[in-house]
N, C-alpha and C. Protein backbone atom coordinates (compact mmCIF):
# COMPACT_ATOMS: atom_id res chain seq x y z
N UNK A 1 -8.19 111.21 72.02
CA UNK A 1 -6.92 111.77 71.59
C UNK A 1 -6.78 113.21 72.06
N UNK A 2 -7.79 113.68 71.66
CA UNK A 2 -8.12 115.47 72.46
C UNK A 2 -7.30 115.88 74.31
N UNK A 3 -7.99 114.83 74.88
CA UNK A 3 -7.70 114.82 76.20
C UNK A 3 -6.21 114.64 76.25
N UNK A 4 -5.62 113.71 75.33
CA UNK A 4 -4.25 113.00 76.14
C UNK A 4 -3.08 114.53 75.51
N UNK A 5 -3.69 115.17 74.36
CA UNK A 5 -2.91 116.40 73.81
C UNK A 5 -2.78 117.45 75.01
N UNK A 6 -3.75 117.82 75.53
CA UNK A 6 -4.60 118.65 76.47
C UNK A 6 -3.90 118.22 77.80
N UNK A 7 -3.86 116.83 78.26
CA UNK A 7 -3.04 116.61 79.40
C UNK A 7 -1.46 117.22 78.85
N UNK A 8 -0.96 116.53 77.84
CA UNK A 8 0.07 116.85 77.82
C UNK A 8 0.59 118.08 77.48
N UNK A 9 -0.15 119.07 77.46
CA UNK A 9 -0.07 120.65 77.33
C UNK A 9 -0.05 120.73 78.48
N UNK A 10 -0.68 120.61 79.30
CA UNK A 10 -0.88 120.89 81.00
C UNK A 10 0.20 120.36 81.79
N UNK A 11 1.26 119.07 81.22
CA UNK A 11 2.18 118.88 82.00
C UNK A 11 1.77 117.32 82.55
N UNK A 12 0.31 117.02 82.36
CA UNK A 12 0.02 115.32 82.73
C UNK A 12 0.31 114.51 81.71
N UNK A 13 0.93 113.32 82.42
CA UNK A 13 1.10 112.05 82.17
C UNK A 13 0.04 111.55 81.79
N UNK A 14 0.25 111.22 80.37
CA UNK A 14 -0.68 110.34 79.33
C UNK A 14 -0.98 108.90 79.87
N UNK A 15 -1.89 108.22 80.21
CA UNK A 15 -1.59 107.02 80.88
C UNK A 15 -1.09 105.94 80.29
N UNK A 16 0.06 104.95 80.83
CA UNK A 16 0.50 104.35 80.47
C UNK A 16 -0.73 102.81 79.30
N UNK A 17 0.11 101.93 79.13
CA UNK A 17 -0.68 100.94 78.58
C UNK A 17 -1.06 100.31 79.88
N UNK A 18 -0.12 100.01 80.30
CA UNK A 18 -0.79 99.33 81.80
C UNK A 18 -1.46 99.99 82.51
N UNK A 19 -1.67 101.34 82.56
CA UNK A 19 -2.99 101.73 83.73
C UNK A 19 -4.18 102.02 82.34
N UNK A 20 -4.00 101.97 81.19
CA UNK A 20 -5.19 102.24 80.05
C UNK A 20 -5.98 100.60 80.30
N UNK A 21 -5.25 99.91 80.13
CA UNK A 21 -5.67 98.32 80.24
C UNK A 21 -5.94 98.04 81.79
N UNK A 22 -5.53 97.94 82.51
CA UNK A 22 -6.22 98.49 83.88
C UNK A 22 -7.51 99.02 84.18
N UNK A 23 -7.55 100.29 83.87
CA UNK A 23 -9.12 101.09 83.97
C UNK A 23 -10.00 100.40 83.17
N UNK A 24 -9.39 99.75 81.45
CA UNK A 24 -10.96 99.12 80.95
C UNK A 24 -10.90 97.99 81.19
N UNK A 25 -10.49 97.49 81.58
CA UNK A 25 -10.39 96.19 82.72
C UNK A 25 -11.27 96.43 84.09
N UNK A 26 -11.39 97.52 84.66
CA UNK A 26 -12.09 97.59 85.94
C UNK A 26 -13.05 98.26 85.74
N UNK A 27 -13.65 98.92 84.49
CA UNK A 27 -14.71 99.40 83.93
C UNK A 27 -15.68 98.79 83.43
N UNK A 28 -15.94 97.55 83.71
CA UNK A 28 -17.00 96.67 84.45
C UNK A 28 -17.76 96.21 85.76
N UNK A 29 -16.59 96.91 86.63
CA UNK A 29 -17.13 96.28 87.90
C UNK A 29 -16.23 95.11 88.16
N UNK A 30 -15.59 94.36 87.39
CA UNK A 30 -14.61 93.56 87.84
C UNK A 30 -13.30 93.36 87.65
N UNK A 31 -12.26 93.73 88.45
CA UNK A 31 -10.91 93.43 88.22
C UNK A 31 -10.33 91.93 87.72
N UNK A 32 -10.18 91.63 86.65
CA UNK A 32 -10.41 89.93 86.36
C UNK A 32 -9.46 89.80 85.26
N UNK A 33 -8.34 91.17 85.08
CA UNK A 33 -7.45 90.69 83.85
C UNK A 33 -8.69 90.75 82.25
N UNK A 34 -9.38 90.60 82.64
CA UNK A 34 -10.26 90.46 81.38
C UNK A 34 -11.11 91.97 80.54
N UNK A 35 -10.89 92.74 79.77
CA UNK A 35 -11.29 93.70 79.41
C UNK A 35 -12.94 93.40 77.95
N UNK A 36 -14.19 93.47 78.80
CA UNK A 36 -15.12 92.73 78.47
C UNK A 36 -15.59 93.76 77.10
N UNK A 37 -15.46 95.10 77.21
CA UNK A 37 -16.12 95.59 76.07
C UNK A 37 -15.14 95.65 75.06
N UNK A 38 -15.68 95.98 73.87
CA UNK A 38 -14.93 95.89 72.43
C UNK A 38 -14.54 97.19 72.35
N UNK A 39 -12.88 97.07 72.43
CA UNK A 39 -12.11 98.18 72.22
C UNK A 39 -11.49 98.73 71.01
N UNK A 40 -12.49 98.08 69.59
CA UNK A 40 -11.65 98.41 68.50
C UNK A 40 -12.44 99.37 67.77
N UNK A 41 -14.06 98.99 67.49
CA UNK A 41 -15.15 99.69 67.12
C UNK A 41 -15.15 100.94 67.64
N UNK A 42 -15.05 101.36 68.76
CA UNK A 42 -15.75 102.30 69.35
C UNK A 42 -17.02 102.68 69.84
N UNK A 43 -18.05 101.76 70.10
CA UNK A 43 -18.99 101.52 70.02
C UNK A 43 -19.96 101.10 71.10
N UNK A 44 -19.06 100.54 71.88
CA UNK A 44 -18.97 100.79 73.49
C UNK A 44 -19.85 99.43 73.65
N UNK A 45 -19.96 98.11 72.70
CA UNK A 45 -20.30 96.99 72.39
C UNK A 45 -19.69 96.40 73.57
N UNK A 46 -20.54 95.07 74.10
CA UNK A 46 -20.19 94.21 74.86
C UNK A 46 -19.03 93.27 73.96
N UNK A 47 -17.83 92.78 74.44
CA UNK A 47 -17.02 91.46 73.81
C UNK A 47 -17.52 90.31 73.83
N UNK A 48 -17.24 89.36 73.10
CA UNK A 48 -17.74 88.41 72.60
C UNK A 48 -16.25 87.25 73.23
N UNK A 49 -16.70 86.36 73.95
CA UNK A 49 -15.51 85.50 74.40
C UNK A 49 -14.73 84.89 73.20
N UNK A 50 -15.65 84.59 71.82
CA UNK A 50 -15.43 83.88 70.73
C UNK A 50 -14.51 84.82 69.96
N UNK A 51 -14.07 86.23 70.23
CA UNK A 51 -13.36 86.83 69.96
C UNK A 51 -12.45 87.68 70.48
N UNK A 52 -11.32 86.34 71.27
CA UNK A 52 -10.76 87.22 72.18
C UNK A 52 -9.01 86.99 71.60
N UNK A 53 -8.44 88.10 72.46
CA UNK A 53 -6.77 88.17 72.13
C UNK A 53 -6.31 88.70 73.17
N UNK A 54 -5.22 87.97 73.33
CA UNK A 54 -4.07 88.35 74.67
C UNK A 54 -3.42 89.36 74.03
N UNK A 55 -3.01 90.62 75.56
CA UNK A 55 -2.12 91.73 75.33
C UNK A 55 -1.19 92.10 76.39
N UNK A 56 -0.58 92.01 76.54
CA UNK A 56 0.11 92.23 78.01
C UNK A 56 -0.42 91.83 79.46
N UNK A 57 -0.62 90.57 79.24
CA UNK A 57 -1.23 89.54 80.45
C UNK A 57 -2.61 90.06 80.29
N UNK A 58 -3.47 90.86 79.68
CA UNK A 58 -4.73 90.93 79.98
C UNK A 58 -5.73 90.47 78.76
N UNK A 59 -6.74 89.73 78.74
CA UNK A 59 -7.53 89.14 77.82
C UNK A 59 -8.28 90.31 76.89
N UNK A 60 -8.21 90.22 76.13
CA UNK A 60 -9.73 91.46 75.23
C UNK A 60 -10.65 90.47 74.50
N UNK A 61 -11.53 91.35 74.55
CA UNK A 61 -12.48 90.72 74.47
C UNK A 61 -13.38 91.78 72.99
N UNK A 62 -13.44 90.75 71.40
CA UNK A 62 -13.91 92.03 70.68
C UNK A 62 -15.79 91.52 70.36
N UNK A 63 -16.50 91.99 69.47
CA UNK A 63 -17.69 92.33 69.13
C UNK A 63 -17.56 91.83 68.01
N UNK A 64 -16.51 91.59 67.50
CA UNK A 64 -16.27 90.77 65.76
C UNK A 64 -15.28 90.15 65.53
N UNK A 65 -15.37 89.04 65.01
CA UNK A 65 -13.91 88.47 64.45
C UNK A 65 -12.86 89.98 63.67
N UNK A 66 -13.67 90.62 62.88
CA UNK A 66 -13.24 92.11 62.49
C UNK A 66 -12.39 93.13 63.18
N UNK A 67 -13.19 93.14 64.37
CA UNK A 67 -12.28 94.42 65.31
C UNK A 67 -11.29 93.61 66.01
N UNK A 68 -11.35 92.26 66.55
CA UNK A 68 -10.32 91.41 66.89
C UNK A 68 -9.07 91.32 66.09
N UNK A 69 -9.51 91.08 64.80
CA UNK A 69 -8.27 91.09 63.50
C UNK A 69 -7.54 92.88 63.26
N UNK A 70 -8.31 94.13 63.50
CA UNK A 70 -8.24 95.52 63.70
C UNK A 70 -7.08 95.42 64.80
N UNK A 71 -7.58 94.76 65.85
CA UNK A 71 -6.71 95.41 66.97
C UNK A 71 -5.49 94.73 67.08
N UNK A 72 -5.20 93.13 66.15
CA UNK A 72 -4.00 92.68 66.24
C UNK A 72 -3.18 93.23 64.96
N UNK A 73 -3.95 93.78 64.23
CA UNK A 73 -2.67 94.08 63.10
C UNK A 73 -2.49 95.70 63.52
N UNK A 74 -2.86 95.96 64.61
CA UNK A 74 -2.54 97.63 65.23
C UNK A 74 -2.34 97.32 66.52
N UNK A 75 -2.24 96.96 67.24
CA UNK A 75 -2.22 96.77 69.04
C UNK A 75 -2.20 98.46 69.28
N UNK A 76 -0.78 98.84 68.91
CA UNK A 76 -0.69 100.38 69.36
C UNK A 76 -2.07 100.98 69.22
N UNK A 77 -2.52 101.22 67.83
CA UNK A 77 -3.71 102.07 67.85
C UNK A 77 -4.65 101.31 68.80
N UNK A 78 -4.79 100.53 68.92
CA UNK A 78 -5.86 99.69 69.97
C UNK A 78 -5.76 100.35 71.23
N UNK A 79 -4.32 100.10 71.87
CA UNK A 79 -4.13 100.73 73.28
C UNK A 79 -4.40 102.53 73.18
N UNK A 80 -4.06 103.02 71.93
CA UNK A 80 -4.28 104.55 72.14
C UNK A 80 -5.99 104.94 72.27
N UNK A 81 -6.57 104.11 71.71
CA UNK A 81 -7.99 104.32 71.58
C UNK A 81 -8.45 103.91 73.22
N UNK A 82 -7.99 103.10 73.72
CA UNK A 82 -8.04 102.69 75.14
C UNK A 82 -7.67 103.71 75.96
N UNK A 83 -6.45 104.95 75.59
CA UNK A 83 -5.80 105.68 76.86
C UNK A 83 -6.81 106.70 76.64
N UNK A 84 -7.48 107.18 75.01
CA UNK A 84 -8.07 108.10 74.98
C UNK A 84 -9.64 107.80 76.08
N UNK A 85 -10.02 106.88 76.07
CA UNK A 85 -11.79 106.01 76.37
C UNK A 85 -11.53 106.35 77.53
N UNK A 86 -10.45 105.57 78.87
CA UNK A 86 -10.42 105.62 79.83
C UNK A 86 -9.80 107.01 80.46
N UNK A 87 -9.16 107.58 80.13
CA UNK A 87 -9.08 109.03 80.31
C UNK A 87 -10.29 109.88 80.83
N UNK A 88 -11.61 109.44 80.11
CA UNK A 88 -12.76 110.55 79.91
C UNK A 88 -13.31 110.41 81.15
């Protein structure tokens, strides 16, 4: 959150959802639509296929039935925690 304040003091563009979902999408090593680590924890946990949810054409992938159920009754906070991660 620090960074995206800080860009936007400076005049940069906060990244969109589509380039936030993008970068942790390719922050495996593979461009595959599929975003493999758990983006709700913070925790920097591998995803679990058994806990996954569609978001704007791209798959997530969570670490718990928990952070899976976290990130659908918030998507927004989900993606902000995403613009802040991939930012760094």
């Amino acid at each position: 959150m620090l960074w995206i304040l800080s860009a936007l003091a400076c005049g940069a563009a906060a990244p969109t959802t589509s380039e936030a979902l993008a970068a942790a999408d390719a922050h495996d090593g593979t461009v595959d639509k599929t975003v493999s680590e758990c983006t709700s924890c913070g925790l920097g946990m591998k995803g679990d296929a058994a806990h996954t949810t569609q978001h704007e054409g791209y798959e997530l992938q969570f670490c718990s039935d928990t952070c899976k159920r976290n990130f659908e009754d918030d998507p927004e906070a989900g993606v902000n925690k995403l613009k802040t991660a991939t930012a760094n």
